[in-house]
C-alpha atoms as a PDB file:
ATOM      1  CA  UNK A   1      65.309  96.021 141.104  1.00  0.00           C
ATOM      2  CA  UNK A   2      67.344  94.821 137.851  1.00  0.00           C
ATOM      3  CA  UNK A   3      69.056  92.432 136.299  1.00  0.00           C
ATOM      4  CA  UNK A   4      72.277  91.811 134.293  1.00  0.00           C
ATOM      5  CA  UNK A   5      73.800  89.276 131.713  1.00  0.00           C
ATOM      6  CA  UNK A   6      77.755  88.968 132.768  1.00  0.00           C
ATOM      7  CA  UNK A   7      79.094  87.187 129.936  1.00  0.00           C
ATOM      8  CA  UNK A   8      82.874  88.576 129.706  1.00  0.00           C
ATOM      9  CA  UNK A   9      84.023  84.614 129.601  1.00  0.00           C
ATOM     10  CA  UNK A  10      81.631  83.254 127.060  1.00  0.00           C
ATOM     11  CA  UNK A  11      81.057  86.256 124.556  1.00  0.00           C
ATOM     12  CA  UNK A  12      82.105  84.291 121.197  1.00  0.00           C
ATOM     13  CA  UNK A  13      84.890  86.499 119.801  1.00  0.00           C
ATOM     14  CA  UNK A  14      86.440  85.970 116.299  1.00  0.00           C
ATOM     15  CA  UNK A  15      89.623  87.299 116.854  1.00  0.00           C
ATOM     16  CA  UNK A  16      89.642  84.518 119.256  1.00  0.00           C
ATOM     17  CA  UNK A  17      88.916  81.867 116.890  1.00  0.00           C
ATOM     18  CA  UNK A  18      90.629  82.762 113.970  1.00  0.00           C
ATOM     19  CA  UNK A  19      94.259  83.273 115.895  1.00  0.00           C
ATOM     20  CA  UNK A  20      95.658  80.168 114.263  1.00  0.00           C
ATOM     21  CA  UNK A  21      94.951  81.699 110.572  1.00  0.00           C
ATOM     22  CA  UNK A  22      95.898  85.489 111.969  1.00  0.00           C
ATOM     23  CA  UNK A  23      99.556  84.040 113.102  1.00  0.00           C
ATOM     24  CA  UNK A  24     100.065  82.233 109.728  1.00  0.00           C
ATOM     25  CA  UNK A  25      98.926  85.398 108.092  1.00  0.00           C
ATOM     26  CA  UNK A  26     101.286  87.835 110.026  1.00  0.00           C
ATOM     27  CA  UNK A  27     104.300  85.194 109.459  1.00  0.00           C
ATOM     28  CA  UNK A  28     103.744  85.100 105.932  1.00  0.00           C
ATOM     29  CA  UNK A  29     103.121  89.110 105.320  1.00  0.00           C
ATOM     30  CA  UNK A  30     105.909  89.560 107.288  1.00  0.00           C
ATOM     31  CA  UNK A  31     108.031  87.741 105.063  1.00  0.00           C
ATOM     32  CA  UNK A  32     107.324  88.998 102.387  1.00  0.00           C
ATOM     33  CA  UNK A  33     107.009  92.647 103.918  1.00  0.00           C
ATOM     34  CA  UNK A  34     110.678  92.710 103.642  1.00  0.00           C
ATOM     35  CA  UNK A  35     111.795  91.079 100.792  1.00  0.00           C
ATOM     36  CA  UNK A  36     109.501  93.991  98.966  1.00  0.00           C
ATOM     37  CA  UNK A  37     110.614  96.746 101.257  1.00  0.00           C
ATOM     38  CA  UNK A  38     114.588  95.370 100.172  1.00  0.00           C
ATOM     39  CA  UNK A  39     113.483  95.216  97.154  1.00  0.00           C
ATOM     40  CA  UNK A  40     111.780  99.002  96.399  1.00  0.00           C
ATOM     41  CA  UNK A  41     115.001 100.395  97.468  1.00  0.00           C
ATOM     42  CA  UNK A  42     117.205  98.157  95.510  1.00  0.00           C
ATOM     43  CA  UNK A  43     114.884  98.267  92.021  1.00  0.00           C
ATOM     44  CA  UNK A  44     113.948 102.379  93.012  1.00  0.00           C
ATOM     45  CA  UNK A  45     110.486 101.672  92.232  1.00  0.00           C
ATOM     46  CA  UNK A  46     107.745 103.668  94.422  1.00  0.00           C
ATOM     47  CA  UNK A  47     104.652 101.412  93.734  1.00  0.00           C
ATOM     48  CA  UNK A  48     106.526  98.547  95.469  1.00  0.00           C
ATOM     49  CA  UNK A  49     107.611 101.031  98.156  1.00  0.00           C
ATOM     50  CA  UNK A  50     103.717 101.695  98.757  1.00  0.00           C
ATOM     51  CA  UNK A  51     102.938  98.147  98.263  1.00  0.00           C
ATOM     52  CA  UNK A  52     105.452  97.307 101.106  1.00  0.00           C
ATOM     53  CA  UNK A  53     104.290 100.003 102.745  1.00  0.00           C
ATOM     54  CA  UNK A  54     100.750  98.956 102.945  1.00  0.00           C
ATOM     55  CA  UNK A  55     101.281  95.613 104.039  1.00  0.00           C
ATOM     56  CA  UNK A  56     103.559  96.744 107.154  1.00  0.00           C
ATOM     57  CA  UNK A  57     100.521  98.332 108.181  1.00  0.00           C
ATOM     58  CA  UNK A  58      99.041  94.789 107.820  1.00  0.00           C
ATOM     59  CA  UNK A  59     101.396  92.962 109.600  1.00  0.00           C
ATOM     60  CA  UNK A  60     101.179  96.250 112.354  1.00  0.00           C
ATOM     61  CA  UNK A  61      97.368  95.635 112.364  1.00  0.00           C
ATOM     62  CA  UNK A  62      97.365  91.251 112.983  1.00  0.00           C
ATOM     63  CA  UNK A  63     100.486  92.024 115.326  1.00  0.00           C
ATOM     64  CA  UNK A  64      98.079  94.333 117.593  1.00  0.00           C
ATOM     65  CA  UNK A  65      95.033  92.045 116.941  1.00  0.00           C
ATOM     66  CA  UNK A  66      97.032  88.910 118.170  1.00  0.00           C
ATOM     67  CA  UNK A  67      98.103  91.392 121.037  1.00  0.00           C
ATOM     68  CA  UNK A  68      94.631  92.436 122.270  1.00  0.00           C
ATOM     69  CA  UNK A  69      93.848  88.321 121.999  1.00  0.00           C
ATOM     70  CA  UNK A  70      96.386  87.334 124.170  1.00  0.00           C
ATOM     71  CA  UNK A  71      95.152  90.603 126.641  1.00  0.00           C
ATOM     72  CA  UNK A  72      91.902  89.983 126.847  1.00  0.00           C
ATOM     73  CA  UNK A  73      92.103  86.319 127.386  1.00  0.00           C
ATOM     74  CA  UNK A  74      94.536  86.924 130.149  1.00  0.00           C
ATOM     75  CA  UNK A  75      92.030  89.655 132.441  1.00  0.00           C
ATOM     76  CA  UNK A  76      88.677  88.770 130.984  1.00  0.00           C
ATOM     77  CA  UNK A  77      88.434  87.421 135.028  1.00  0.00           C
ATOM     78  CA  UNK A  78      90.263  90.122 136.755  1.00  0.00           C
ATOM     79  CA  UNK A  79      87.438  91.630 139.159  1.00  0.00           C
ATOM     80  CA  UNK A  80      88.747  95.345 138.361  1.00  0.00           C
ATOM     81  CA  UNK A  81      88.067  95.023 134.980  1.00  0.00           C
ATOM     82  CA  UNK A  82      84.245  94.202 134.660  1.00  0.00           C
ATOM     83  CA  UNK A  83      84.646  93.948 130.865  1.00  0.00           C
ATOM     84  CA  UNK A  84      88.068  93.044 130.153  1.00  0.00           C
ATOM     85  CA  UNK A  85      89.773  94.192 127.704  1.00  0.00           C
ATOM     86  CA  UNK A  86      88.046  93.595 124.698  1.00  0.00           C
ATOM     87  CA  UNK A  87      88.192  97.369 123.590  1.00  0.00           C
ATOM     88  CA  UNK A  88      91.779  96.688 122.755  1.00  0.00           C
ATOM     89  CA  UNK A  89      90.957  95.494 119.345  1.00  0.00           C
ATOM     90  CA  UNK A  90      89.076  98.642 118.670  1.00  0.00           C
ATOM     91  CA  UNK A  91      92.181 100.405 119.944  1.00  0.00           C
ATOM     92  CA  UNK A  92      93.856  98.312 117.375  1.00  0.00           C
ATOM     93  CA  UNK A  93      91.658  99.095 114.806  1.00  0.00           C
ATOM     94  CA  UNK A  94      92.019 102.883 115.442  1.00  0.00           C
ATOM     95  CA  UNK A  95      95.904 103.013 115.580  1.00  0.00           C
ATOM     96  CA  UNK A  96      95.797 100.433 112.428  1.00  0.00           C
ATOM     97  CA  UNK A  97      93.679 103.003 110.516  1.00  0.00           C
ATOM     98  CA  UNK A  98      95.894 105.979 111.316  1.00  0.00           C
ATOM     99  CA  UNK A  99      99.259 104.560 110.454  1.00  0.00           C
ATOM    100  CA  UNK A 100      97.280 103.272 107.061  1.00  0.00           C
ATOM    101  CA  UNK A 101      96.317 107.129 106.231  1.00  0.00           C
ATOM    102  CA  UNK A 102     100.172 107.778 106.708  1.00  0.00           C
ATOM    103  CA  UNK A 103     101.758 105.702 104.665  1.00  0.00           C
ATOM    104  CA  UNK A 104      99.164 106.615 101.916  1.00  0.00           C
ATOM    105  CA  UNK A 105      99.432 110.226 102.138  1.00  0.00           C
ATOM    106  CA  UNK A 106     102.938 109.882 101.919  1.00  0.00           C
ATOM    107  CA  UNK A 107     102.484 107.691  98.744  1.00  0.00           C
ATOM    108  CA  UNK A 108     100.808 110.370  97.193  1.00  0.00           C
ATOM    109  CA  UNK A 109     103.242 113.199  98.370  1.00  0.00           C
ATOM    110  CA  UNK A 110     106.059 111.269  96.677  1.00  0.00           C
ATOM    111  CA  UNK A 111     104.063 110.408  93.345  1.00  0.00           C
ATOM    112  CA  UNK A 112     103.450 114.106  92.851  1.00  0.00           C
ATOM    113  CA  UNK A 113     107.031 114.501  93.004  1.00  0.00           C
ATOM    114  CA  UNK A 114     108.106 111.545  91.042  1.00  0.00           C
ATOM    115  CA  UNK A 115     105.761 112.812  88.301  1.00  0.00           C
ATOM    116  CA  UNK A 116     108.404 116.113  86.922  1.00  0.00           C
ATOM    117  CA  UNK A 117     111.121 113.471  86.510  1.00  0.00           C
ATOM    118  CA  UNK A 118     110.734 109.899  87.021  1.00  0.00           C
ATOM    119  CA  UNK A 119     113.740 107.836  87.890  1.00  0.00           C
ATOM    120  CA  UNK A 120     114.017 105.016  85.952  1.00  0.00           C
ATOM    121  CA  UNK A 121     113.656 101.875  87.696  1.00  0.00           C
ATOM    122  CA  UNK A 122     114.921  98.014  87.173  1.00  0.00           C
ATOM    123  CA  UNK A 123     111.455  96.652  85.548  1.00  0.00           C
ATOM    124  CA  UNK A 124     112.545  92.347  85.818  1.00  0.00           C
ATOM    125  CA  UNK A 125     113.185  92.036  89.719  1.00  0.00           C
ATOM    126  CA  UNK A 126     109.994  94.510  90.712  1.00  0.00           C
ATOM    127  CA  UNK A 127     107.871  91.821  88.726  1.00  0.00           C
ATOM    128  CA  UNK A 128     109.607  88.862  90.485  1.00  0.00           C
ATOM    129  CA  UNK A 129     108.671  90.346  93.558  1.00  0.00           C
ATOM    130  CA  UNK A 130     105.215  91.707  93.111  1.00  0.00           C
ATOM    131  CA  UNK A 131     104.549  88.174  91.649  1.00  0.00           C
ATOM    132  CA  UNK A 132     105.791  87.053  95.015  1.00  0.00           C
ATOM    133  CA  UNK A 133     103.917  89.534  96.951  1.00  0.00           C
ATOM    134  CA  UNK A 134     100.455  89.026  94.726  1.00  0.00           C
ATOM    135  CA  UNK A 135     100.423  84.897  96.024  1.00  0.00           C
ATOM    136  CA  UNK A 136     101.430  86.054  99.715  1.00  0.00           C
ATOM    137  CA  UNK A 137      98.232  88.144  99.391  1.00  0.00           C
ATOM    138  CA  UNK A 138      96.158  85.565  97.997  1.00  0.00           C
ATOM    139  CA  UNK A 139      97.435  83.359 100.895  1.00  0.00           C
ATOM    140  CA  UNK A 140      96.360  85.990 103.607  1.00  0.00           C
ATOM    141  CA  UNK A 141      92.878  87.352 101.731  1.00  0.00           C
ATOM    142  CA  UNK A 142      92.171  83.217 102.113  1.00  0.00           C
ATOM    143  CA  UNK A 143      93.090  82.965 105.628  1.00  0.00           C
ATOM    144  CA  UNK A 144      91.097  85.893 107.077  1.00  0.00           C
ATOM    145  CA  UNK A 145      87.992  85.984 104.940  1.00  0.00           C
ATOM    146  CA  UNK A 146      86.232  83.523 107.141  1.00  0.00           C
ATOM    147  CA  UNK A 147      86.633  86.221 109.769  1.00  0.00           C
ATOM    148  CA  UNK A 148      86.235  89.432 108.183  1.00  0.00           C
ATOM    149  CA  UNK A 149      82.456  90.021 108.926  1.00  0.00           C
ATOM    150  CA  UNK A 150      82.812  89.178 112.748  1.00  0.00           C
ATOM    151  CA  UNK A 151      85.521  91.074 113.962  1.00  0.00           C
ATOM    152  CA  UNK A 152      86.775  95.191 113.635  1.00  0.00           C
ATOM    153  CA  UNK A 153      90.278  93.627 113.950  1.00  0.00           C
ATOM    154  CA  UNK A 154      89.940  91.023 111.302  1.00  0.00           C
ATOM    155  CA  UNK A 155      87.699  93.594 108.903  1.00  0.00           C
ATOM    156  CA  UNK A 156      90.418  95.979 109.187  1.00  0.00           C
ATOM    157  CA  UNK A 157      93.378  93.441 108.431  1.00  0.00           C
ATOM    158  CA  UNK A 158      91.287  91.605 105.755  1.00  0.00           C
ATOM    159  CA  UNK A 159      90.578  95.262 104.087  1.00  0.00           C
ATOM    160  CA  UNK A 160      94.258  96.168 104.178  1.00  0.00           C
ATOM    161  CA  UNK A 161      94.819  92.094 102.257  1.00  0.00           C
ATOM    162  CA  UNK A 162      92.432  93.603  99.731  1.00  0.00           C
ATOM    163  CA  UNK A 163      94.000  96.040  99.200  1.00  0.00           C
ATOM    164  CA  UNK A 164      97.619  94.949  98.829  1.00  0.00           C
ATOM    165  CA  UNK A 165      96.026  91.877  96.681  1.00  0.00           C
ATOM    166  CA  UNK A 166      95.363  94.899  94.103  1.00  0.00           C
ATOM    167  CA  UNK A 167      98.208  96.270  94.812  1.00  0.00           C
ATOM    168  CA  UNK A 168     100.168  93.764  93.771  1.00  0.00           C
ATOM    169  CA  UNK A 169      98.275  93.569  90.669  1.00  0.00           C
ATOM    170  CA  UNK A 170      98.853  97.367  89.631  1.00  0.00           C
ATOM    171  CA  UNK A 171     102.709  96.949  90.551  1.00  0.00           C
ATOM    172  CA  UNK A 172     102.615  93.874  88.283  1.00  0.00           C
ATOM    173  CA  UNK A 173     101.289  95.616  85.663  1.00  0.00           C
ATOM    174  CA  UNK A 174     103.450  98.612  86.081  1.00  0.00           C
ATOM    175  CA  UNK A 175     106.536  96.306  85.858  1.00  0.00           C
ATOM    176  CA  UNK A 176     105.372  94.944  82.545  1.00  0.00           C
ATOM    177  CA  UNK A 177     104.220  98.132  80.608  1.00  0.00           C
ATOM    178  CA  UNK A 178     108.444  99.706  81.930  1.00  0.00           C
ATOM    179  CA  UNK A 179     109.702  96.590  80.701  1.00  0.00           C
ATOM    180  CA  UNK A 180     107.939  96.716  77.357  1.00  0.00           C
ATOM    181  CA  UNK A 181     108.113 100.271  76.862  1.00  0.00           C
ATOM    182  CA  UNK A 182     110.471 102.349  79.511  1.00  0.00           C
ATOM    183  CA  UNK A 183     107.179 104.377  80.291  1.00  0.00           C
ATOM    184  CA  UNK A 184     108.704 105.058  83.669  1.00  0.00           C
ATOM    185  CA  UNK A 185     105.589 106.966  84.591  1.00  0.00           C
ATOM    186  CA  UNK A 186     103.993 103.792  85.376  1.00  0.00           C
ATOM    187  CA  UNK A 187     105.787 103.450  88.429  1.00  0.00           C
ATOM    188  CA  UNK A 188     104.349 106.620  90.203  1.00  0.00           C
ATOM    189  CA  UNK A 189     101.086 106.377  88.765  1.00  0.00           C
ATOM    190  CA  UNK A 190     100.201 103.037  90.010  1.00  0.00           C
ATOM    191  CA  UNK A 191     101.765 104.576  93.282  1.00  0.00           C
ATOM    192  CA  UNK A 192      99.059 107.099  93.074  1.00  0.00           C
ATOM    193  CA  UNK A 193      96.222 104.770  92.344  1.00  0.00           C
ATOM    194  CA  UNK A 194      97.424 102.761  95.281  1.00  0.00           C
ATOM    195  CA  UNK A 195      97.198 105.461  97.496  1.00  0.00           C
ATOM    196  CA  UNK A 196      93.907 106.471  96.764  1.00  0.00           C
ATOM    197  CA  UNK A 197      92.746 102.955  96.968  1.00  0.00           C
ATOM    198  CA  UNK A 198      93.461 103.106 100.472  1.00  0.00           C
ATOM    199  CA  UNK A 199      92.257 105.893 101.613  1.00  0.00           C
ATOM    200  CA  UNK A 200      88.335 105.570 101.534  1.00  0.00           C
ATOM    201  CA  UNK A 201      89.008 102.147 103.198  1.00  0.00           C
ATOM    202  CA  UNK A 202      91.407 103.986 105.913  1.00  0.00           C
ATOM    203  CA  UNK A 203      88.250 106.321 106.819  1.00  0.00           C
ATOM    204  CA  UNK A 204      85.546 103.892 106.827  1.00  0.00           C
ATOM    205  CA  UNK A 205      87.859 101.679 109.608  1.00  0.00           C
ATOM    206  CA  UNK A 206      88.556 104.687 111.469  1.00  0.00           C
ATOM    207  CA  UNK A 207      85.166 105.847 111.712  1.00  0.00           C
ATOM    208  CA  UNK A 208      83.753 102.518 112.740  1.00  0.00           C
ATOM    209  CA  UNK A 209      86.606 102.348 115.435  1.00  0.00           C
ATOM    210  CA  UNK A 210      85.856 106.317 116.426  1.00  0.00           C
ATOM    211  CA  UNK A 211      81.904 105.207 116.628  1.00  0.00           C
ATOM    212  CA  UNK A 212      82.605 102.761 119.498  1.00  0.00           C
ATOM    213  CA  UNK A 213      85.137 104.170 121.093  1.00  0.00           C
ATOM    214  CA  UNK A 214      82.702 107.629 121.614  1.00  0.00           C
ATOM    215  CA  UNK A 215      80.064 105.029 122.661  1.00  0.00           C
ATOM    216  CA  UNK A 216      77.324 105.699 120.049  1.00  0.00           C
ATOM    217  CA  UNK A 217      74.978 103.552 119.279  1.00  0.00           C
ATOM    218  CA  UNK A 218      75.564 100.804 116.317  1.00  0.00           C
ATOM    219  CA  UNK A 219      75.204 102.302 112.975  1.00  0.00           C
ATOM    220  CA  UNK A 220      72.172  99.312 111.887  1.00  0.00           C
ATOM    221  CA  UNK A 221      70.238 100.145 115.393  1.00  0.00           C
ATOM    222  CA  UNK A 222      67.632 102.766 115.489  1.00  0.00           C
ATOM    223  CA  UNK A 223      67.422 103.590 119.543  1.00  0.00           C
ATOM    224  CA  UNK A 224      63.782 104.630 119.242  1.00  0.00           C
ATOM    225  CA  UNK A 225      62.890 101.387 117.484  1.00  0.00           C
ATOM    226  CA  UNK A 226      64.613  99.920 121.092  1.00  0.00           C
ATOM    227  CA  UNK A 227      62.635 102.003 123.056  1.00  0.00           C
ATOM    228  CA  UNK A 228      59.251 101.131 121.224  1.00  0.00           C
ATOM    229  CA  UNK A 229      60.341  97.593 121.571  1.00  0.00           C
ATOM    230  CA  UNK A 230      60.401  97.543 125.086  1.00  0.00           C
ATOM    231  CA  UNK A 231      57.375  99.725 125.930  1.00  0.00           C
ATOM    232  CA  UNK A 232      55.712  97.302 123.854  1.00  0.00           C
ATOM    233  CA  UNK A 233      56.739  94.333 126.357  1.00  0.00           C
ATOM    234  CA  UNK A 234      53.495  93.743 128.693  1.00  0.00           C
ATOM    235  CA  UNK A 235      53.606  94.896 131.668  1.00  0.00           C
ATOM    236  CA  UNK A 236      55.441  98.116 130.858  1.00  0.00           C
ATOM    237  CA  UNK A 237      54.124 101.170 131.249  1.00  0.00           C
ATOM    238  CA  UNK A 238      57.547 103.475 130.293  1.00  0.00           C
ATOM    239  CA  UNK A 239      61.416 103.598 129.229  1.00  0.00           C
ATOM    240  CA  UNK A 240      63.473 105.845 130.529  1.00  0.00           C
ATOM    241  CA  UNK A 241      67.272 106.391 130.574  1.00  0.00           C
ATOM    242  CA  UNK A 242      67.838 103.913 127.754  1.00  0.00           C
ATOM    243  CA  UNK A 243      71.565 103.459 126.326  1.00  0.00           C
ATOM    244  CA  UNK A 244      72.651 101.411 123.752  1.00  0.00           C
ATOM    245  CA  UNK A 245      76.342 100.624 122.609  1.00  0.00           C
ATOM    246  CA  UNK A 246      78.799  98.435 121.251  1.00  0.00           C
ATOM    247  CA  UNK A 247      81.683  96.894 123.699  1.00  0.00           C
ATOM    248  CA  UNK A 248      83.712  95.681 120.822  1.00  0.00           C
ATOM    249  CA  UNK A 249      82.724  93.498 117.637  1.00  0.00           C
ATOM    250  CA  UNK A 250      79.433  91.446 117.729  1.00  0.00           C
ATOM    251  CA  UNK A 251      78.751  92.297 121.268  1.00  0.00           C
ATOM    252  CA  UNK A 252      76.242  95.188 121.220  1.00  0.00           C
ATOM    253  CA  UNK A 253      75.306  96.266 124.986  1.00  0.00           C
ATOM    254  CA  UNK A 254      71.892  97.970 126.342  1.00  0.00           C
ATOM    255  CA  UNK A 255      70.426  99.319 129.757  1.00  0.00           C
ATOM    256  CA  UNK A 256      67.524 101.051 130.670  1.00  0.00           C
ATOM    257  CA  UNK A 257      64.664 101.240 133.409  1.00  0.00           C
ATOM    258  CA  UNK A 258      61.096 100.102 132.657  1.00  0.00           C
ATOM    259  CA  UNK A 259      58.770 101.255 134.721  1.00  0.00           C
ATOM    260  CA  UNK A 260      56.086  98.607 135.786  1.00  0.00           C
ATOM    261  CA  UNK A 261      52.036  98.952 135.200  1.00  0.00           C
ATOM    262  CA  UNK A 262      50.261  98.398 138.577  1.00  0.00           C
ATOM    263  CA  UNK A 263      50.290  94.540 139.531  1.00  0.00           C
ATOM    264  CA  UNK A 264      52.875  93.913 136.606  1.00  0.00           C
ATOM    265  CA  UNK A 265      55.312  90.876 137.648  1.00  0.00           C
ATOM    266  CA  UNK A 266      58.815  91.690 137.732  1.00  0.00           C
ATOM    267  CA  UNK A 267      59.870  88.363 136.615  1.00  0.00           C
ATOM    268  CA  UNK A 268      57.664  87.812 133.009  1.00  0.00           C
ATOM    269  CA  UNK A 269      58.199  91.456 132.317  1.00  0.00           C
ATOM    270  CA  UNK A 270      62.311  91.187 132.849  1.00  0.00           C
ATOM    271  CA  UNK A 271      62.278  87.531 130.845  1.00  0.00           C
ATOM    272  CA  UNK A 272      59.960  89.214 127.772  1.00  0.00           C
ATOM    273  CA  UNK A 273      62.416  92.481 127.928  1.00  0.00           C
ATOM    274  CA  UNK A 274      65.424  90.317 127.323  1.00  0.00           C
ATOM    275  CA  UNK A 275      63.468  87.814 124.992  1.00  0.00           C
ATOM    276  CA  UNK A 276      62.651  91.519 122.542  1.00  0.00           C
ATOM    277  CA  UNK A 277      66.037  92.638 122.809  1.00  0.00           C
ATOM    278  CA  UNK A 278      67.755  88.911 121.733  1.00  0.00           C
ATOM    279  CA  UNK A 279      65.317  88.074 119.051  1.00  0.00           C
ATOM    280  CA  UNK A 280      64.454  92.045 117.371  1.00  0.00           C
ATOM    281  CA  UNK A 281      67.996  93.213 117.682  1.00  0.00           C
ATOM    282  CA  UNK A 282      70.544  90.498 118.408  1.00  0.00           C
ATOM    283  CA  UNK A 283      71.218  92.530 122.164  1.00  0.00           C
ATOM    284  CA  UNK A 284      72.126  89.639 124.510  1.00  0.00           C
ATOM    285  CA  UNK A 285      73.684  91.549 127.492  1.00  0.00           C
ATOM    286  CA  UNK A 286      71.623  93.905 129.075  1.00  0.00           C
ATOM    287  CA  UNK A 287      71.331  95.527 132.222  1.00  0.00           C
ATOM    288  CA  UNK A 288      67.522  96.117 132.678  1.00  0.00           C
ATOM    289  CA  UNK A 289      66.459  98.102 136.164  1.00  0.00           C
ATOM    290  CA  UNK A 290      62.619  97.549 136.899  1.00  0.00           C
ATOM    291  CA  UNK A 291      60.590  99.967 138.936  1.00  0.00           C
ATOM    292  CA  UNK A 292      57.020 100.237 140.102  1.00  0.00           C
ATOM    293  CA  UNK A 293      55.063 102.838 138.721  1.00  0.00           C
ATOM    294  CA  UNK A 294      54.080 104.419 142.430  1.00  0.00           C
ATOM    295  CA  UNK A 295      57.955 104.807 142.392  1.00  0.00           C
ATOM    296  CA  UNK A 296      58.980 106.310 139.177  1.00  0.00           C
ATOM    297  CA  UNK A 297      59.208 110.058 140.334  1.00  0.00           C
ATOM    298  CA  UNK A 298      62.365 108.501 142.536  1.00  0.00           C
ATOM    299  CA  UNK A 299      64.227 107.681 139.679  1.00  0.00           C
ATOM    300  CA  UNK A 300      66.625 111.077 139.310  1.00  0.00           C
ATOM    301  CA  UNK A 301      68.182 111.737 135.892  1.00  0.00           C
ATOM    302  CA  UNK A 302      71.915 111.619 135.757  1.00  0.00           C
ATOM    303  CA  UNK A 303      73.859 114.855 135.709  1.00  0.00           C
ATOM    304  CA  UNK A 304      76.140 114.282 132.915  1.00  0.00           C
END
């Protein structure tokens, strides 16, 4: 006997929610994506090379986030595909953190190299555009904060914002202290600081993406503390083959087999199973297979 919670249709996604604010984020950081990319070549200035850099990667990341939205909205009822496509946006996430760790280690690479003879580099129009870029970020860290703590997607995308919003700062200041003083080692240096700025950030997406994508269990979850939880419920006399994962952000999915005391009631034991898992650990799809106790020699482990 068991029971499931099919909510592919209803599950309350961010990404979702937020797409308005994502496309008016990706239109403006596009924008101004390549006025600074035009603009590093033309001035020769490697911070706003890395700055432009940095937010291609965030245009990259919304671009694939409004691409999984439109995906998983489109098969969430095809019958093959029992739980859409909502790993998409951890896809996303993934390929988002990767191309993020590039452009940063290449930031770095070029500093080092920059540092034995710095070209000089035209101080006025990088601060023009690094003022631009600075109130492009502020316009994007606005639009996506609401969404940040929901979604992979939007965390990783918001992060990135952060990022370029200081960023934009250190290029500003770079542009000043050349101006002021022709310390053209400003330009790699904030390069470098840039770089290293990202990277933490980089790892802590891609391990969070890696996490779900392997299938562990979430990070804040202790499976034991599940498994107590449940052999706690009345009427249960054992757990056995217990798994608990995430599908994608905010929906955190369990199954397991609970073996019955003698004259235990399927039907209060599966509702006060489900009401444990909602209310202790925010788990509200689970697949839950009930078995008498005369029966639970039948149950055969898995091979794998």
């Amino acid at each position: 006997m068991g029971a499931g919670h099919d909510h592919r249709g209803t599950v309350a996604n961010a990404a979702h929610r937020h797409r308005g604010r994502l496309w008016a984020a990706f239109g403006l950081l596009t924008a101004l994506m390549l006025v600074e990319a035009v603009a590093a070549f033309g001035t020769g200035s490697l911070a706003l090379l890395s700055d432009a850099g940095h937010m291609f990667t965030d245009v990259l990341g919304i671009g694939m986030a409004l691409a999984a939205i439109t995906a998983t909205r489109k098969v969430v009822q095809d019958p093959q595909r029992t739980f859409g496509l909502y790993r998409l946006e951890v896809l996303a996430a993934l390929a988002n953190a990767v191309l993020l760790g590039g452009v940063a280690v290449y930031v770095l690479v070029e500093a080092v190299r920059r540092f034995g003879d710095p070209p000089q580099v035209l101080a006025g129009p990088m601060l023009a555009v690094a003022v631009l870029g600075l109130l492009a970020n502020l316009a994007a860290f606005t639009l996506l904060r609401g969404g940040a703590q929901e979604s992979i997607n939007l965390r990783g995308a918001y992060l990135e914002v952060v990022g370029d919003l200081l960023g934009s700062l250190g290029v500003i200041g770079a542009a000043l202290l050349i101006g002021l003083t022709d310390w053209w080692w400003a330009d790699p240096l904030v390069a470098v600081g840039i770089g290293l700025f990202i990277l933490p950030r980089t790892w802590r997406l891609g391990r969070a993406a890696v996490r779900i994508l392997v299938q562990a269990a979430p990070e804040h979850l202790q499976v034991t503390a599940v498994r107590d939880r449940l052999a706690a419920v009345p009427g249960v006399a054992g757990v056995h083959d217990l798994h608990v994962w995430t599908l994608t952000s905010g929906m955190e999915v369990a199954s397991a087999h609970l073996t019955l005391e003698p004259g235990a009631e399927v039907g209060p034991v599966l509702a006060a199973a489900r009401a444990a898992l909602h209310e202790d650990f925010h788990i509200d799809h689970a697949t839950l297979q009930v078995e008498p106790g005369a029966s639970a020699g039948a149950c055969a482990p898995a091979e794998w």
